[in-house]
Protein backbone atom coordinates (compact mmCIF):
# COMPACT_ATOMS: atom_id res chain seq x y z
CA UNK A 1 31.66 -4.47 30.00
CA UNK A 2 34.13 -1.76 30.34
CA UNK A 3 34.99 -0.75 33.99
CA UNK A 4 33.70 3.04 34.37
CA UNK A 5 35.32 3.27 37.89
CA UNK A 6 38.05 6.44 37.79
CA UNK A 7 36.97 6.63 33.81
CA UNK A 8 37.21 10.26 32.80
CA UNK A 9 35.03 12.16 30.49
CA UNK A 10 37.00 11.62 27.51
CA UNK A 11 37.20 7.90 27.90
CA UNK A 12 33.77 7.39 28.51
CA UNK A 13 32.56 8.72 25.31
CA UNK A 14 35.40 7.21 23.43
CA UNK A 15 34.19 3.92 24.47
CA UNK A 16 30.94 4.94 23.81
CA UNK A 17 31.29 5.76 19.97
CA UNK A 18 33.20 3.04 19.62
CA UNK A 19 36.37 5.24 18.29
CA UNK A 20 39.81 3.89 17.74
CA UNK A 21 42.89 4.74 16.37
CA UNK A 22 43.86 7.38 14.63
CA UNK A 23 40.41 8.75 15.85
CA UNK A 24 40.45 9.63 19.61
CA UNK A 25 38.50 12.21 22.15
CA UNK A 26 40.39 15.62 22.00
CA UNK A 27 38.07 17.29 24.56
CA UNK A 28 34.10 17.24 25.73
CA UNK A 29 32.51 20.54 26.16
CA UNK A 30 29.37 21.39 27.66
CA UNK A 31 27.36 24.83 27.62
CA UNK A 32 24.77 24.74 30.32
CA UNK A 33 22.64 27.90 29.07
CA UNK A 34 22.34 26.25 25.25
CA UNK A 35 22.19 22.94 26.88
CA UNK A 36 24.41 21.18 24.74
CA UNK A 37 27.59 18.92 24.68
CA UNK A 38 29.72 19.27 22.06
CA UNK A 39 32.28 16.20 21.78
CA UNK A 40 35.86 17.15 20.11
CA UNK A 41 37.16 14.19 18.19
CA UNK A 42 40.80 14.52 16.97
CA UNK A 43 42.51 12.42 13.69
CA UNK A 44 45.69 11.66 15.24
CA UNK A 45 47.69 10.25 12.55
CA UNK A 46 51.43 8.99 13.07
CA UNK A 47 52.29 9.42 9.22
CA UNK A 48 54.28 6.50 9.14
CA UNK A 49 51.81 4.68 7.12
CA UNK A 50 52.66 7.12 4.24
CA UNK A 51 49.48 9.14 4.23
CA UNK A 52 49.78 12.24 2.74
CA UNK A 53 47.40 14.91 4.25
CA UNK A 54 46.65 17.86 2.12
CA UNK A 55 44.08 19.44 4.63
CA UNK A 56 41.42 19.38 7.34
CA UNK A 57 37.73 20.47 6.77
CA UNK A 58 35.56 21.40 9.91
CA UNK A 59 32.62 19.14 10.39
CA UNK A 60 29.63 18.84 12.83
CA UNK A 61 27.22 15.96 13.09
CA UNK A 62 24.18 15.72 15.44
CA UNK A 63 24.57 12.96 17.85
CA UNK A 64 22.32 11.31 20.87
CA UNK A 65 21.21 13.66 23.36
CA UNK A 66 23.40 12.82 26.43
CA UNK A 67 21.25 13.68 29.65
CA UNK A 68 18.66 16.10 27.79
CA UNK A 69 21.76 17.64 26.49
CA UNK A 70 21.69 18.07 22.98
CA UNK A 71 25.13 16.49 21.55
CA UNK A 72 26.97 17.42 18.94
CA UNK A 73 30.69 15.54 17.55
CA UNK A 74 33.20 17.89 16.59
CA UNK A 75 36.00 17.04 13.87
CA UNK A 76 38.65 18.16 11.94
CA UNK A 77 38.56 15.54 8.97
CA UNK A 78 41.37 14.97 6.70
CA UNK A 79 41.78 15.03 3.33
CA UNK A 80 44.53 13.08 1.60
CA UNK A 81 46.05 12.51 -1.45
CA UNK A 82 46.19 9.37 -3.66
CA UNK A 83 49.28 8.50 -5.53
CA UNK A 84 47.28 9.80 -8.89
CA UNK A 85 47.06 13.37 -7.45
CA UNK A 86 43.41 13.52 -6.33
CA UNK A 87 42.22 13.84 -2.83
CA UNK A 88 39.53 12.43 -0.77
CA UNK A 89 37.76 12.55 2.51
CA UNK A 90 38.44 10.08 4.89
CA UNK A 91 35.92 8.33 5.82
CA UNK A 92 34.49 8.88 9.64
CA UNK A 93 33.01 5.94 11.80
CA UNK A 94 30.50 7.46 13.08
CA UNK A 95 28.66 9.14 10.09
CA UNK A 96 28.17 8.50 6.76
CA UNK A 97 29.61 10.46 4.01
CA UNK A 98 28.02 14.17 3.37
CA UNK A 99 25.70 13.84 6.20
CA UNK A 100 24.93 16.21 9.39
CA UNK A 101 23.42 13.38 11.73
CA UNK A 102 25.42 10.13 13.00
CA UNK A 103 24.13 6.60 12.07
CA UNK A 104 23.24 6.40 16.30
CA UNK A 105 21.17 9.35 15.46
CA UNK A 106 19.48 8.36 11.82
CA UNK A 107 18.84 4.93 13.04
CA UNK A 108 16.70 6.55 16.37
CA UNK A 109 15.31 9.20 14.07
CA UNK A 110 14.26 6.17 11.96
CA UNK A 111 11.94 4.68 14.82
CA UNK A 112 10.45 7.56 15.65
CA UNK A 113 9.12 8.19 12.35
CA UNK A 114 7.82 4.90 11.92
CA UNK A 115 5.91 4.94 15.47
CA UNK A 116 4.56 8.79 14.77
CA UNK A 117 1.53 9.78 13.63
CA UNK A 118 2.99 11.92 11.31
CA UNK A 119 6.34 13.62 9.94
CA UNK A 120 5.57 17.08 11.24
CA UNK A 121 5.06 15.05 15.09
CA UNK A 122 8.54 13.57 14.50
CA UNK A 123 10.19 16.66 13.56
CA UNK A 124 8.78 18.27 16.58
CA UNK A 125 10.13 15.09 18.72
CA UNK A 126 13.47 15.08 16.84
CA UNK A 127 13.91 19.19 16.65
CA UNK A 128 14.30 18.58 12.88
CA UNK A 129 13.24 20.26 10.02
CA UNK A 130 11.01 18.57 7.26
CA UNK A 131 14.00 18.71 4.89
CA UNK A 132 16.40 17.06 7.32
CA UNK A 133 13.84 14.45 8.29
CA UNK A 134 13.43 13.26 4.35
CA UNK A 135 16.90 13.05 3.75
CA UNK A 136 17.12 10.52 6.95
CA UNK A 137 14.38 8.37 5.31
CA UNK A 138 16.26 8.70 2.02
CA UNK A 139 19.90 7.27 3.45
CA UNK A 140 17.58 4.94 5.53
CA UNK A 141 16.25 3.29 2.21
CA UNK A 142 19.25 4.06 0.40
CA UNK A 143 21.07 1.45 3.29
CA UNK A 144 18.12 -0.80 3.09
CA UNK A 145 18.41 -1.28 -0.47
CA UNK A 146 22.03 -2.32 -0.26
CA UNK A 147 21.34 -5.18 2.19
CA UNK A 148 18.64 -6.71 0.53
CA UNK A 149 18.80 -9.84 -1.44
CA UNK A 150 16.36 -10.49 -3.85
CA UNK A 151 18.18 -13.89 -5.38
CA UNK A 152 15.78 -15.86 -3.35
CA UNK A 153 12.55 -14.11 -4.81
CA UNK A 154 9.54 -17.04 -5.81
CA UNK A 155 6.22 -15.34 -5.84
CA UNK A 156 5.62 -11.35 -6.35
CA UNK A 157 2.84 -9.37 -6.12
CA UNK A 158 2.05 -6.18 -8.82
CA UNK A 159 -0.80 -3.92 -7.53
CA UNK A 160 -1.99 0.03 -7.95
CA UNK A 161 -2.33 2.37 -5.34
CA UNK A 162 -3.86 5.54 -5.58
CA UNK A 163 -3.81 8.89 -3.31
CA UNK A 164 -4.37 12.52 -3.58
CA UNK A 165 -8.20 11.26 -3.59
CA UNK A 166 -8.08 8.72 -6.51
CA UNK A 167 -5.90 11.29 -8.75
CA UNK A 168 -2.26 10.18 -8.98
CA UNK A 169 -1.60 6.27 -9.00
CA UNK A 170 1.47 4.02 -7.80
CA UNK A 171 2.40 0.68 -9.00
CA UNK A 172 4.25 -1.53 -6.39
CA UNK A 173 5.61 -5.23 -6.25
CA UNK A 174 5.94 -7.07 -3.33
CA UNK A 175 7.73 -9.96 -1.89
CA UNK A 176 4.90 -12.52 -1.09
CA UNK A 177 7.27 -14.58 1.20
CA UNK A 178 5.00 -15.43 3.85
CA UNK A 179 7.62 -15.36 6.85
CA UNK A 180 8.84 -12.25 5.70
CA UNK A 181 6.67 -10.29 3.09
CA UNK A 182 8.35 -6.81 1.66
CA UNK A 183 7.70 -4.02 -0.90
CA UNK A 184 10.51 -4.58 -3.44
CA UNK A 185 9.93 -1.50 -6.05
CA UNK A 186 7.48 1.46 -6.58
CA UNK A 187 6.85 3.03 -9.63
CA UNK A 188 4.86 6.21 -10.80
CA UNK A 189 1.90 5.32 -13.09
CA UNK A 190 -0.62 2.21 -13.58
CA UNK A 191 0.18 1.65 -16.99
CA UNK A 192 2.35 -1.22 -19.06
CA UNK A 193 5.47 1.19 -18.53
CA UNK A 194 4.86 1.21 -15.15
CA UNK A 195 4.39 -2.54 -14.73
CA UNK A 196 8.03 -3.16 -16.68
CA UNK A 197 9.91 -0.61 -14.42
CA UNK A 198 8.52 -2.65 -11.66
CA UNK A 199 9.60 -6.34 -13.04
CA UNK A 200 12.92 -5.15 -14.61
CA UNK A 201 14.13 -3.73 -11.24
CA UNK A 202 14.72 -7.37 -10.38
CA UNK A 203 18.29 -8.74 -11.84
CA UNK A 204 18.27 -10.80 -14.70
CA UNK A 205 19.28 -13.75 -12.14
CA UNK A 206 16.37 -12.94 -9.90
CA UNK A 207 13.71 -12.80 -12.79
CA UNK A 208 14.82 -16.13 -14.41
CA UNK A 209 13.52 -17.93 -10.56
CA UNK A 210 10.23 -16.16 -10.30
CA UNK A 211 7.82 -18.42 -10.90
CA UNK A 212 4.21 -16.60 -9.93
CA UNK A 213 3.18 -13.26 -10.23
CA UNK A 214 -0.12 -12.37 -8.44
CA UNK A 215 -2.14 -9.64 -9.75
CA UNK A 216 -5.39 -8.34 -10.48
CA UNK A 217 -7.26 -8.28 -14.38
CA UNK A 218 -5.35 -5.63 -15.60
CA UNK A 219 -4.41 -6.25 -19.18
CA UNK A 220 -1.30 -3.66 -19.02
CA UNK A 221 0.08 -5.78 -15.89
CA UNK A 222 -0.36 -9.25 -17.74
CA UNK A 223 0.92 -7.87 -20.59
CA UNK A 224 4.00 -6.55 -18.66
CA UNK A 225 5.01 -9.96 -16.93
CA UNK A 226 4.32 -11.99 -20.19
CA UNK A 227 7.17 -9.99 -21.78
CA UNK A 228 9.50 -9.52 -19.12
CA UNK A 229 8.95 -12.96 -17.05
CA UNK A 230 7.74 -15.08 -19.79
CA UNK A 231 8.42 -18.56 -18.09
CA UNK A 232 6.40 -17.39 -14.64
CA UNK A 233 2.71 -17.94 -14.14
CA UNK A 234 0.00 -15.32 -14.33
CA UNK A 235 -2.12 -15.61 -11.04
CA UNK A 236 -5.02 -13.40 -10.31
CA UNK A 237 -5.82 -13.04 -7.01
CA UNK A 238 -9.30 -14.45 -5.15
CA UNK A 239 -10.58 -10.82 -4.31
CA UNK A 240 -11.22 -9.50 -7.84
CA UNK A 241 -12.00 -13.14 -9.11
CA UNK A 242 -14.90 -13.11 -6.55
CA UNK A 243 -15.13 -9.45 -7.16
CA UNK A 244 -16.17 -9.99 -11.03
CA UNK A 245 -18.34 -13.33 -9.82
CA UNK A 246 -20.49 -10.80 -8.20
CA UNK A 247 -20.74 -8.40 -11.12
CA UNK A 248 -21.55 -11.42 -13.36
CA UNK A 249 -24.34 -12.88 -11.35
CA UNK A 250 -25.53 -9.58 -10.49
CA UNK A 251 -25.59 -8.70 -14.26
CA UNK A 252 -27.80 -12.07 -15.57
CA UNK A 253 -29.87 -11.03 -12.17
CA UNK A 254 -30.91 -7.44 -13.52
CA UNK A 255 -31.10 -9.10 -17.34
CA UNK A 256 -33.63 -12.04 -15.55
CA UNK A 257 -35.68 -8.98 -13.70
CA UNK A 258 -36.05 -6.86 -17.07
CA UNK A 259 -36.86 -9.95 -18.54
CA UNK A 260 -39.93 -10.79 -16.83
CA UNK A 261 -41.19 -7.28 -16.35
CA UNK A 262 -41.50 -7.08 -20.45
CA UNK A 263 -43.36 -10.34 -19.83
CA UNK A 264 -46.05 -9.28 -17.74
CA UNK A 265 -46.37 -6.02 -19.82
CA UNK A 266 -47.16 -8.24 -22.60
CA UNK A 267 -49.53 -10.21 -20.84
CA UNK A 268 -51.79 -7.51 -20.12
CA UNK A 269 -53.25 -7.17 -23.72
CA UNK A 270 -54.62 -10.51 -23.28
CA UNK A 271 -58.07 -11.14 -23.63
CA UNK A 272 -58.30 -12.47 -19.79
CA UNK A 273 -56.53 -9.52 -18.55
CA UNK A 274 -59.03 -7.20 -19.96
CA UNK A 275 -61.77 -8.89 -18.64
CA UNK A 276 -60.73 -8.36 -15.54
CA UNK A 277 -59.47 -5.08 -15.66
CA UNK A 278 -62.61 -4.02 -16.80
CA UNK A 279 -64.77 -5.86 -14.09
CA UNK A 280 -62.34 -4.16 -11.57
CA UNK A 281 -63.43 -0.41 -12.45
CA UNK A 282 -66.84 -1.35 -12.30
CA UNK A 283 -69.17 -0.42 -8.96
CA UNK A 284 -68.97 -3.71 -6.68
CA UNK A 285 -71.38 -3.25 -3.78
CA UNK A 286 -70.36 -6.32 -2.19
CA UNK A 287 -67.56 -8.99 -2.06
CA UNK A 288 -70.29 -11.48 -3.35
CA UNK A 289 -71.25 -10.06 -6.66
CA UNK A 290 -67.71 -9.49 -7.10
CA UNK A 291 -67.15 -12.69 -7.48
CA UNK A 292 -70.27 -13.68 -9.78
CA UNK A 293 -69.65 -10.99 -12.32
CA UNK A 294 -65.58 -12.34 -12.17
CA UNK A 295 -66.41 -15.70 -12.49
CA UNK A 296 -69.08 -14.75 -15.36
CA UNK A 297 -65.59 -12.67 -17.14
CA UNK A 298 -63.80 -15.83 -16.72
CA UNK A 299 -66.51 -18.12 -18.20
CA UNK A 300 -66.88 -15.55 -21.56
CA UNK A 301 -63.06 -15.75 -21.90
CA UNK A 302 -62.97 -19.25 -21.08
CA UNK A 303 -64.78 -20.04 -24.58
CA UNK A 304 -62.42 -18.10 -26.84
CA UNK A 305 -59.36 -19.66 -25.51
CA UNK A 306 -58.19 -23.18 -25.64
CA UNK A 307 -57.90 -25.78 -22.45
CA UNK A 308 -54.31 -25.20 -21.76
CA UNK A 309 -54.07 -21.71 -21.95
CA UNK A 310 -56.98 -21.33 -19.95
CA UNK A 311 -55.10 -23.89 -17.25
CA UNK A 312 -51.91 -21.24 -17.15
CA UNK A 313 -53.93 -18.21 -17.15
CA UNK A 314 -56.25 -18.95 -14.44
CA UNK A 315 -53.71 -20.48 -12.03
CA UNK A 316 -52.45 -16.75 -11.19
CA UNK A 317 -55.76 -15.35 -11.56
CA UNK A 318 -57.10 -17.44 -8.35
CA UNK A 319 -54.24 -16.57 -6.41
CA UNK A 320 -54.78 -13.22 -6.55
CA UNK A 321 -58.59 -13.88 -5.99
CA UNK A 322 -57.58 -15.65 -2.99
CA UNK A 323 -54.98 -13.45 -2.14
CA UNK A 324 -57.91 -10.10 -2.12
CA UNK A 325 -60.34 -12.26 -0.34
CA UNK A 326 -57.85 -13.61 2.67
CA UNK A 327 -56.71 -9.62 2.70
CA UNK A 328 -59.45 -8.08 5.17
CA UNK A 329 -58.58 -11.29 7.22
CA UNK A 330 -55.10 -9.76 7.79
């Protein structure tokens, strides 16, 4: 820890962007009515390593507020030539190349979009405009994307994603590393195009260890990691296996229903069944000659049918005799 006893203005913030030679703090400015600080950092080069400066360019970045104080770093940054004859920028520490925010700044402006409810709420946090705040994200991912190492890659994951209410679709792969699960690639589209833009993101090294890919039954995504990642396994995942479980049994359960509904509708051209159908719209004063004049039907139809029959066709027929006689019981 640096000792910040006697440490004047201009050391204090050197220390605290980390600056060293050539680069060093020309001058710190503040302006009380636009409450800002305004940091002038100076490229003080000896020229004895054989530099050749062909000229300065005036640059601003945004920087951490210091005290509710907006900052801002000041430069004049060189640009020198090579031995060929073309020039270059050189290269700040504190910002990347062509951008207006330092990486203190993009990496804050970075957390506070993940923990907002929204963009616009960030913006209004960050005092940045909706432009400004997608080109953070962009670098962000851009930065993200160079770190990553995808060598190690064993088991992926290709699923759709739709928005703008079911309209527009996604296709993204995933990292299915359990201690540290990631989304790898995104593509525009569901399709078998889609699906191969995903897979051949990957390097060739990468694709040759992959030895799962987990997906649902969509033939354009089989397809797609048959031909590009022919020696990994096909795995389709448990929710749309017991997803099309359901649909079967349901399916043999509506078949099964239909089934026996045509079955009674056959049965009622039967011989029984008009017998006592047509006992039923007769007048039936009480419960007891209901059941002589039923029993009577039965006995007629009895005769014209053989024993068996008769044994399955009067098995319901009681039931529902006992069933109307226990009813005023209820």
């Amino acid at each position: 820890m640096g000792n910040l006893r006697g440490m004047q203005d201009k050391e204090f913030f050197s220390m605290g962007l980390g600056l060293v030679a050539p680069w060093r703090v020309e001058e710190v400015q503040m302006d009380m009515g636009a409450q800002r600080v305004t940091i002038v950092v100076e490229y003080a080069a000896s020229g004895r390593d054989g530099t050749a400066i062909d000229g300065y360019e005036e640059r601003r970045w945004r920087h951490l507020d210091t005290m509710q104080f907006e900052t801002v770093i000041q430069a004049r940054v060189p640009r020198v030539r090579k031995p060929d004859g073309s020039t270059e920028m050189v290269a700040v520490p504190w910002a990347q190349a062509r951008s207006r925010w330092t990486l203190m700044f993009e990496a804050f402006a970075i957390r506070v979009l993940q923990n907002s409810r929204g963009i616009s709420r960030a913006c209004e946090l960050l005092k940045l405009d909706w432009s400004g705040a997608h080109r953070i994200m962009e670098r962000a991912v851009d930065r993200g994307l160079e770190r990553r190492k995808v060598e190690e890659v064993r088991y992926i994951g290709v699923d759709e994603k739709s928005f703008r209410r079911g309209q527009d679709y996604i296709s993204t792969m995933v990292d299915l590393n359990k201690e540290a699960p990631r989304v790898l690639e995104v593509s525009a589209g569901r399709d078998i195009h889609a699906a191969k833009e995903l897979l051949e993101s990957l390097p060739e090294t990468a694709r040759e260890k992959v030895e799962a890919v987990a997906m649902d039954m969509s033939a354009a995504y089989a397809a797609a990691a048959r031909e590009v990642l022919p020696k990994a396994d096909v795995v389709h995942d448990r929710f749309h296996v017991s997803g099309l479980l359901g649909e079967a049994v349901d399916k043999v359960r509506r078949g099964e229903h239909k089934r026996l509904l045509q079955g009674r509708q056959e049965s009622a051209g039967h011989p029984l069944h008009l017998a006592l159908s047509s006992r039923r719209t007769e007048t039936r004063p009480t419960q007891t000659s209901q059941r002589t004049h039923g029993d009577g039907a039965l006995a007629d139809s009895a005769r014209l049918l053989p024993q068996a029959a008769l044994h399955r066709l009067l098995e319901p027929a009681q039931h529902r005799r006992r069933t109307a006689l226990l009813r005023p019981l209820v």
